[in-house]
PDB file of N, CA and C in Angstrom:
ATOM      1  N   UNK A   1      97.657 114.113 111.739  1.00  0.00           N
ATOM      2  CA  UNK A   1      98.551 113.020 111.471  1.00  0.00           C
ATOM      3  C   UNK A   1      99.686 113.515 110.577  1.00  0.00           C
ATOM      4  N   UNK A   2     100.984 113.015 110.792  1.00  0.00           N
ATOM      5  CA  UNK A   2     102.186 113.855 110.015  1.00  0.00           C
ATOM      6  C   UNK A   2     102.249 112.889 108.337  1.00  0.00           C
ATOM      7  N   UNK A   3     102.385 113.442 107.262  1.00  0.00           N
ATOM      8  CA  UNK A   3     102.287 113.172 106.261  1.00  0.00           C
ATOM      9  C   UNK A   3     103.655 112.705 106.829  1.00  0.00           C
ATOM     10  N   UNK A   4     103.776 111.108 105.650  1.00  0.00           N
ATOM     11  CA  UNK A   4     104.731 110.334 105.253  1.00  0.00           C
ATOM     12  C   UNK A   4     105.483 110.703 103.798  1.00  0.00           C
ATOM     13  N   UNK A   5     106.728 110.148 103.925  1.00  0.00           N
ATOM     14  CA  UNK A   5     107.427 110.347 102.817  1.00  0.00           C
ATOM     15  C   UNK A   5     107.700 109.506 101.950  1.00  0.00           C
ATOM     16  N   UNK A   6     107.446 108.365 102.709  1.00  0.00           N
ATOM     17  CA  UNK A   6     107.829 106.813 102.129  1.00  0.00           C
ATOM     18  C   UNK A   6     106.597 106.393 101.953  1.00  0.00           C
ATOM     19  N   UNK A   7     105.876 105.829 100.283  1.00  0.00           N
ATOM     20  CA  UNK A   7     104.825 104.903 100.344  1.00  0.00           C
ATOM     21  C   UNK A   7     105.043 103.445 101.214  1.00  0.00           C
ATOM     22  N   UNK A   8     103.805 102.829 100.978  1.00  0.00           N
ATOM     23  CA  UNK A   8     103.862 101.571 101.847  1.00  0.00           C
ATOM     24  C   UNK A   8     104.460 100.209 100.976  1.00  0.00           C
ATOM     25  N   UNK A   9     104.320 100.941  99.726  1.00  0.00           N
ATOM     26  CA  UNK A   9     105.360 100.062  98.378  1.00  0.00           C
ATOM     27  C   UNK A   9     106.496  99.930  98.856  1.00  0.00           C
ATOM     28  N   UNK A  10     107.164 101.298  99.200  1.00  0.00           N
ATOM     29  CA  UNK A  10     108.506 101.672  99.160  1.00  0.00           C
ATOM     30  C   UNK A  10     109.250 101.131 100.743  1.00  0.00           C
ATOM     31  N   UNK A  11     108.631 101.240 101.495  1.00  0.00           N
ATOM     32  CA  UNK A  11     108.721 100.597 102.865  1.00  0.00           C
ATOM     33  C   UNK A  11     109.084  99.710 102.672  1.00  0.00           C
ATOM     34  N   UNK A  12     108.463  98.796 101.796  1.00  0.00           N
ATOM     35  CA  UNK A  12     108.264  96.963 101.898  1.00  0.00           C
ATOM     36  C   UNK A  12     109.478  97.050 101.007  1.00  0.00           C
ATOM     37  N   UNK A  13     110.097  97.560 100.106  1.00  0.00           N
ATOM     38  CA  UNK A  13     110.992  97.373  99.267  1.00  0.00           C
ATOM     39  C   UNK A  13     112.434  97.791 100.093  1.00  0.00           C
ATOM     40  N   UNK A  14     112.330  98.810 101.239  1.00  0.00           N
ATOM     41  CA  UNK A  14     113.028  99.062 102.430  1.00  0.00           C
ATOM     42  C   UNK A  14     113.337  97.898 103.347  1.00  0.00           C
ATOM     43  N   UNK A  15     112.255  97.075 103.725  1.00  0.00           N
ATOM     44  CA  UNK A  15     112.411  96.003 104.188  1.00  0.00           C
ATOM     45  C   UNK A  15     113.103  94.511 103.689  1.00  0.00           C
ATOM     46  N   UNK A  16     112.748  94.783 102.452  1.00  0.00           N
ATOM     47  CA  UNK A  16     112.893  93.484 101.760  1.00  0.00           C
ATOM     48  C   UNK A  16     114.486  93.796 101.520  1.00  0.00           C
ATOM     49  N   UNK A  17     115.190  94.804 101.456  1.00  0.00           N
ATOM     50  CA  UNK A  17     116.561  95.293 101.345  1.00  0.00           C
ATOM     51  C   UNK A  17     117.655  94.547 102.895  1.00  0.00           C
ATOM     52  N   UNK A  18     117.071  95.498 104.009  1.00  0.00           N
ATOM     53  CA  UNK A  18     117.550  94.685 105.041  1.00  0.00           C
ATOM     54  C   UNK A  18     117.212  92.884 105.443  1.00  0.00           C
ATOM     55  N   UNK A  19     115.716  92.589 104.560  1.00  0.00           N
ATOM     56  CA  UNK A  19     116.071  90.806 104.501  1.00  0.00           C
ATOM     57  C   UNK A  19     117.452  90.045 103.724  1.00  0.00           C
ATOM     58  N   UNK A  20     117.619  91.068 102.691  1.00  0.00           N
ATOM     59  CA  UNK A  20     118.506  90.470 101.585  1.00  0.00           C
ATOM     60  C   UNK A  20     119.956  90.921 102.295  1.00  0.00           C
ATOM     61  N   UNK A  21     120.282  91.517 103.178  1.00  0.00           N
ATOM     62  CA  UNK A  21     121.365  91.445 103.904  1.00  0.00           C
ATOM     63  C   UNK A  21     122.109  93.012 104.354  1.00  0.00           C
ATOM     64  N   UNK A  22     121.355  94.014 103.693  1.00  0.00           N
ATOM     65  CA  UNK A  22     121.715  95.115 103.787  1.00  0.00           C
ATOM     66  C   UNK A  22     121.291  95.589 105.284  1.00  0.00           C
ATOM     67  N   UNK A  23     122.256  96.556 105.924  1.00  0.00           N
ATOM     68  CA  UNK A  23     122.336  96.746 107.259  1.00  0.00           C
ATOM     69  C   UNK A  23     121.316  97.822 107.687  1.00  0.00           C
ATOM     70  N   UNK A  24     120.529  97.477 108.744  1.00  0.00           N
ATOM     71  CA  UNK A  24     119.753  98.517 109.117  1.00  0.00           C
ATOM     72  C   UNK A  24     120.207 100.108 109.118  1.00  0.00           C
ATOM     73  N   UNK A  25     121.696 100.093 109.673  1.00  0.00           N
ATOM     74  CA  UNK A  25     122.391 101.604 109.787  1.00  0.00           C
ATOM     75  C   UNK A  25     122.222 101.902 108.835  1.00  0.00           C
ATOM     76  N   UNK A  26     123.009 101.128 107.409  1.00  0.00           N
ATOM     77  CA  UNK A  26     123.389 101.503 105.904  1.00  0.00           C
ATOM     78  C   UNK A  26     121.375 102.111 105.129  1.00  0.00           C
ATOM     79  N   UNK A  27     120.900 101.628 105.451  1.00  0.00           N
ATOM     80  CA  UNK A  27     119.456 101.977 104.864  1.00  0.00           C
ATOM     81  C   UNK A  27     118.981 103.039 105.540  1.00  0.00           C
ATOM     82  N   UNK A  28     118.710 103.306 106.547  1.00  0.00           N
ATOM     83  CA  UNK A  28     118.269 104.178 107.660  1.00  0.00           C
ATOM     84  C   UNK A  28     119.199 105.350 106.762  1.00  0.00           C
ATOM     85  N   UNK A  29     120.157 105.976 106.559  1.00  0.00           N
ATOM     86  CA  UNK A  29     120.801 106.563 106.134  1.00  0.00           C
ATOM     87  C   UNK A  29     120.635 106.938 104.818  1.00  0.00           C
ATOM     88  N   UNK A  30     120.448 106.152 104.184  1.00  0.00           N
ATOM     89  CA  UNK A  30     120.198 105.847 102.540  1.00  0.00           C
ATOM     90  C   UNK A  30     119.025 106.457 102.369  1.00  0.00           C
ATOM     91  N   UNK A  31     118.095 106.528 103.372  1.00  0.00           N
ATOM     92  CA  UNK A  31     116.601 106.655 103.170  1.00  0.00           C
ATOM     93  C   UNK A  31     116.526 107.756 103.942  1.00  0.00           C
ATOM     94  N   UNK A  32     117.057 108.405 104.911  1.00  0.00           N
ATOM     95  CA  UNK A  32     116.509 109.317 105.521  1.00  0.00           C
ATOM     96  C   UNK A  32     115.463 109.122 106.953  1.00  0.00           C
ATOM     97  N   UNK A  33     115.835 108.089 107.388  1.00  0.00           N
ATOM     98  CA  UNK A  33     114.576 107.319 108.783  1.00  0.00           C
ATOM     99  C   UNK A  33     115.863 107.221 109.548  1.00  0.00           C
ATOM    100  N   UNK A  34     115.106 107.276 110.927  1.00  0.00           N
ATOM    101  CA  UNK A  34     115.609 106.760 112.033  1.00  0.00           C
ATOM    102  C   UNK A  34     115.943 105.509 112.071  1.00  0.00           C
ATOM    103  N   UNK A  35     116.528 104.499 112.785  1.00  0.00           N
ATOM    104  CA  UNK A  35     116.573 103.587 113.055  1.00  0.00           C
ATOM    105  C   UNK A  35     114.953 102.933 113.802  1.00  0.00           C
ATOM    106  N   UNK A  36     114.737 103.894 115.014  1.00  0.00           N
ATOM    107  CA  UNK A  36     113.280 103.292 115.233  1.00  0.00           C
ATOM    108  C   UNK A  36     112.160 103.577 114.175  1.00  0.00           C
ATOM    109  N   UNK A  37     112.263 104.443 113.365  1.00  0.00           N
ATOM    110  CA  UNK A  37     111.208 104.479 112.066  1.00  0.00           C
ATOM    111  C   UNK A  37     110.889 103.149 111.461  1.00  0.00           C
ATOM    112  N   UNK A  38     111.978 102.507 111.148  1.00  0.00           N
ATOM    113  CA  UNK A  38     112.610 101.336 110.233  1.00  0.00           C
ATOM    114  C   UNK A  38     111.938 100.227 111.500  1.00  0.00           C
ATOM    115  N   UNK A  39     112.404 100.221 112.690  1.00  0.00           N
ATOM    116  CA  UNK A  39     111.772  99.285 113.477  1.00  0.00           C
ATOM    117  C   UNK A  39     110.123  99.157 113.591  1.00  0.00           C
ATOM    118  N   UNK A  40     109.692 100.155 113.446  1.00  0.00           N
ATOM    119  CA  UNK A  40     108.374 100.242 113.590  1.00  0.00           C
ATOM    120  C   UNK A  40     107.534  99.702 112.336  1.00  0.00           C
ATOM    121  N   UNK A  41     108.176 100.164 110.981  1.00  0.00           N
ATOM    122  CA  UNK A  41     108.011  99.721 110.042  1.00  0.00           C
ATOM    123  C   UNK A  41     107.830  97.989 109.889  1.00  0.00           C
ATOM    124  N   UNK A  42     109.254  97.550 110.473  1.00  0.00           N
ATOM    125  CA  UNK A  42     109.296  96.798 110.433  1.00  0.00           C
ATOM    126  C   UNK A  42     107.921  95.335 111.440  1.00  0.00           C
ATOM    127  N   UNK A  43     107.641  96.284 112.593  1.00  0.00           N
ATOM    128  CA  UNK A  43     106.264  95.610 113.023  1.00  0.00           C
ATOM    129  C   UNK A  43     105.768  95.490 112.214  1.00  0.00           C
ATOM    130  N   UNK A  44     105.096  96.384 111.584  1.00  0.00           N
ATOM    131  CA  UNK A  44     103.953  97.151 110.947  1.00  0.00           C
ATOM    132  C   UNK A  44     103.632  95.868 109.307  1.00  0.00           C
ATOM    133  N   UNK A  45     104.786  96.224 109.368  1.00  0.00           N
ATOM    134  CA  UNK A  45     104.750  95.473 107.549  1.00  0.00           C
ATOM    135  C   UNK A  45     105.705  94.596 107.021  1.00  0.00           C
ATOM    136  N   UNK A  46     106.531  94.152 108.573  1.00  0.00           N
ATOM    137  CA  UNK A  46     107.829  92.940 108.088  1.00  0.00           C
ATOM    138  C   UNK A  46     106.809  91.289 107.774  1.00  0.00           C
ATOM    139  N   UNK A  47     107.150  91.088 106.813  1.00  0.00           N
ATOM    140  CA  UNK A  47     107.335  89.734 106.221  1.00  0.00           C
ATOM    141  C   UNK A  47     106.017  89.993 104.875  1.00  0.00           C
ATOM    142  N   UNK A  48     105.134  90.847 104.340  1.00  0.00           N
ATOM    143  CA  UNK A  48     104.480  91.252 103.565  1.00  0.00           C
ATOM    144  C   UNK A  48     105.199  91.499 102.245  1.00  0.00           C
ATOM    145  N   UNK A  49     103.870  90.937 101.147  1.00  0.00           N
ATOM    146  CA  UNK A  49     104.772  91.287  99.927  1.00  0.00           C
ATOM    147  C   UNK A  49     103.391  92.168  99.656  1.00  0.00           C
ATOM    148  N   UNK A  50     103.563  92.428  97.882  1.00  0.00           N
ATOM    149  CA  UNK A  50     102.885  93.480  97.350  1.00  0.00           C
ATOM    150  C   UNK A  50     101.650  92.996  97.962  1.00  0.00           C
ATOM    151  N   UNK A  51     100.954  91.728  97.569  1.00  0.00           N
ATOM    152  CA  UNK A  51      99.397  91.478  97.428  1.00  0.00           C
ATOM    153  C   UNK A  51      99.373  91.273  98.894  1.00  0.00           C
ATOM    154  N   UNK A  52      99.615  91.118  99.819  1.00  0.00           N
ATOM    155  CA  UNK A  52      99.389  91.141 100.703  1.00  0.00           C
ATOM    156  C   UNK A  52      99.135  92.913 101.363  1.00  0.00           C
ATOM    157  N   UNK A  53      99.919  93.391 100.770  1.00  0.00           N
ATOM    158  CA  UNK A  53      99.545  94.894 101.410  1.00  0.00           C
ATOM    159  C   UNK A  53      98.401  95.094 100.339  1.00  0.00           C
ATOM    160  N   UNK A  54      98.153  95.001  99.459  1.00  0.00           N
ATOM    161  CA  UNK A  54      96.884  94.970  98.499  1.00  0.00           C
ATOM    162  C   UNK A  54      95.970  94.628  99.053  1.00  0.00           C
ATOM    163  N   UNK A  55      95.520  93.667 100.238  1.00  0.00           N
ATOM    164  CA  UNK A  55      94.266  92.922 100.484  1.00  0.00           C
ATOM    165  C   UNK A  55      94.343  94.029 101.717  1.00  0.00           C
ATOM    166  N   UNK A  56      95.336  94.051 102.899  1.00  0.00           N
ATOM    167  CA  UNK A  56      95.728  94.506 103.236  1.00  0.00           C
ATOM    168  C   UNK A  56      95.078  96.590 103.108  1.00  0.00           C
ATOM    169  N   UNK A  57      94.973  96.980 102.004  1.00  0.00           N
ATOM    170  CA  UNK A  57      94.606  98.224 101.843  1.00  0.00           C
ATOM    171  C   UNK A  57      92.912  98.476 101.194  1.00  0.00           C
ATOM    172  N   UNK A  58      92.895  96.991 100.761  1.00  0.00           N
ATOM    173  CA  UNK A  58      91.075  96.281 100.539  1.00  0.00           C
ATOM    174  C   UNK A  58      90.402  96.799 102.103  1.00  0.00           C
ATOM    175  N   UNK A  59      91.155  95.994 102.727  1.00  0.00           N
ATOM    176  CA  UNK A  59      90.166  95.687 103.676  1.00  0.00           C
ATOM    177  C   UNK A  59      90.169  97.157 104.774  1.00  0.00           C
ATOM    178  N   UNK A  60      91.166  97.816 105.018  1.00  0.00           N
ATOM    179  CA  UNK A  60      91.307  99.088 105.444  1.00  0.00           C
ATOM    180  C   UNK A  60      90.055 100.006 104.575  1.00  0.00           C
ATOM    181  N   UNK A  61      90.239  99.908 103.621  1.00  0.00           N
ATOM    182  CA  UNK A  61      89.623 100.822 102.813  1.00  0.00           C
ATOM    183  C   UNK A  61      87.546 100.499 103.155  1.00  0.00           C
ATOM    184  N   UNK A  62      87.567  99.190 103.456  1.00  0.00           N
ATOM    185  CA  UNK A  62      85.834  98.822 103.645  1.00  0.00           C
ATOM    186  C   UNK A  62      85.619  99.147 104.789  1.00  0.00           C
ATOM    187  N   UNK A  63      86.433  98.614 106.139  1.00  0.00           N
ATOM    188  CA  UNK A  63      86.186  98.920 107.217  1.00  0.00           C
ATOM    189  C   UNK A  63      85.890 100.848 107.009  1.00  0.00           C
ATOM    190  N   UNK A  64      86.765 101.351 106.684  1.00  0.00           N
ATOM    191  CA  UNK A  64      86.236 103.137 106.606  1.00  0.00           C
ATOM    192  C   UNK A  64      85.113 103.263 106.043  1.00  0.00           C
ATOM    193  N   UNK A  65      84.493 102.415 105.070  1.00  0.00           N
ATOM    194  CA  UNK A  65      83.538 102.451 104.500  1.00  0.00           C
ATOM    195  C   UNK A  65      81.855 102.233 105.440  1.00  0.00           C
ATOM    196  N   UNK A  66      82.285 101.008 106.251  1.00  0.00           N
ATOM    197  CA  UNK A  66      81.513 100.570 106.867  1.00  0.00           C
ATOM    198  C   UNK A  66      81.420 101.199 108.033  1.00  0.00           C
ATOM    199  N   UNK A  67      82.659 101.318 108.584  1.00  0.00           N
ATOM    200  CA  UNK A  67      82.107 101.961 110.036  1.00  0.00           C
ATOM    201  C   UNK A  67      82.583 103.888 110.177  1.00  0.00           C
ATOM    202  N   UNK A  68      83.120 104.224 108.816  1.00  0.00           N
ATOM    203  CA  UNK A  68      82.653 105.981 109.275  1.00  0.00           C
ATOM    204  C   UNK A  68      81.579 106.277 108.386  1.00  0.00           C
ATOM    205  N   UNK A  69      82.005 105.915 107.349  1.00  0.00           N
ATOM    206  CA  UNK A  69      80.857 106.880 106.359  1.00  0.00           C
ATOM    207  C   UNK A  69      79.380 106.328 106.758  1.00  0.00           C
ATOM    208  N   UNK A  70      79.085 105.021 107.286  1.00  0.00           N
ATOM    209  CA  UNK A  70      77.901 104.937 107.824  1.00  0.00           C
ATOM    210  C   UNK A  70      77.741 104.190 109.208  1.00  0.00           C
ATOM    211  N   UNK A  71      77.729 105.261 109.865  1.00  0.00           N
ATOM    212  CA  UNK A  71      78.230 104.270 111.354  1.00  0.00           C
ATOM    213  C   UNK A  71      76.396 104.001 111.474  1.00  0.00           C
ATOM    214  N   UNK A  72      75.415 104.043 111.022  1.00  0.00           N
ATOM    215  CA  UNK A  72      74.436 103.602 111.463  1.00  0.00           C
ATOM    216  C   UNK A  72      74.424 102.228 111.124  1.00  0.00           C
ATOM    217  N   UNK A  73      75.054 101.149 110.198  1.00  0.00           N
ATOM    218  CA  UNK A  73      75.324 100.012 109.784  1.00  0.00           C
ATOM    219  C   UNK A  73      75.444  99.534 111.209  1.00  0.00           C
ATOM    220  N   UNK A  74      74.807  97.926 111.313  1.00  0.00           N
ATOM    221  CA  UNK A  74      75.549  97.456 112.426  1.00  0.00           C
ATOM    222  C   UNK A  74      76.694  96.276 111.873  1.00  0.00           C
ATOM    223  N   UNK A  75      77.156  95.837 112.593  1.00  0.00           N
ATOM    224  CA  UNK A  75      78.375  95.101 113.283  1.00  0.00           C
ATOM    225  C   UNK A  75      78.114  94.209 113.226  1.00  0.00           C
ATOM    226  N   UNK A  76      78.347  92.664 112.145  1.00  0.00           N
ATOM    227  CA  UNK A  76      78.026  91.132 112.645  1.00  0.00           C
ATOM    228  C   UNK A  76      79.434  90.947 113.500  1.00  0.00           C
ATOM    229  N   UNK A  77      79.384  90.517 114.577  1.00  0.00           N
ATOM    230  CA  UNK A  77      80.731  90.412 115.451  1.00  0.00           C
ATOM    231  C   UNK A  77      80.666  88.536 115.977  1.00  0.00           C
ATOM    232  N   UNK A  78      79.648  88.170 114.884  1.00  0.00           N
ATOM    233  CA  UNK A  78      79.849  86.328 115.527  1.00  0.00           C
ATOM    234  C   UNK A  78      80.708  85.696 114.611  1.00  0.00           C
TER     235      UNK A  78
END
């Protein structure tokens, strides 16, 4: 997987720039991303604030917990 340059802080603070009116070109530039970087981003993590990527990196973090480090655990899926 290619190491990132931008935390997922810094993204959202990327994003929250082009909400407040700043131009996708003008940032993309500013930052060093593509234009589709910034789009993808923007799937990924448009309309999120801090605590939301906080619960957000909770719950990422258990699922690895639960299903690599012990994949013999089962699955309530109801």
């Amino acid at each position: 997987m290619k190491k990132t340059r931008h935390t997922e802080t810094q993204i959202i603070k990327i994003l929250k720039s082009q909400e407040a009116g700043q131009s996708v070109t003008d940032l993309c530039w500013e930052h060093g991303i593509s234009q589709v970087t910034f789009y993808n981003w923007k799937s990924k993590f448009g309309g999120m604030d801090a605590n939301q990527l906080k619960k957000m990196k909770e719950m990422k973090a258990e699922w690895f917990t639960m299903i690599v480090l012990d994949p013999r655990q089962k699955i309530n899926r109801s």
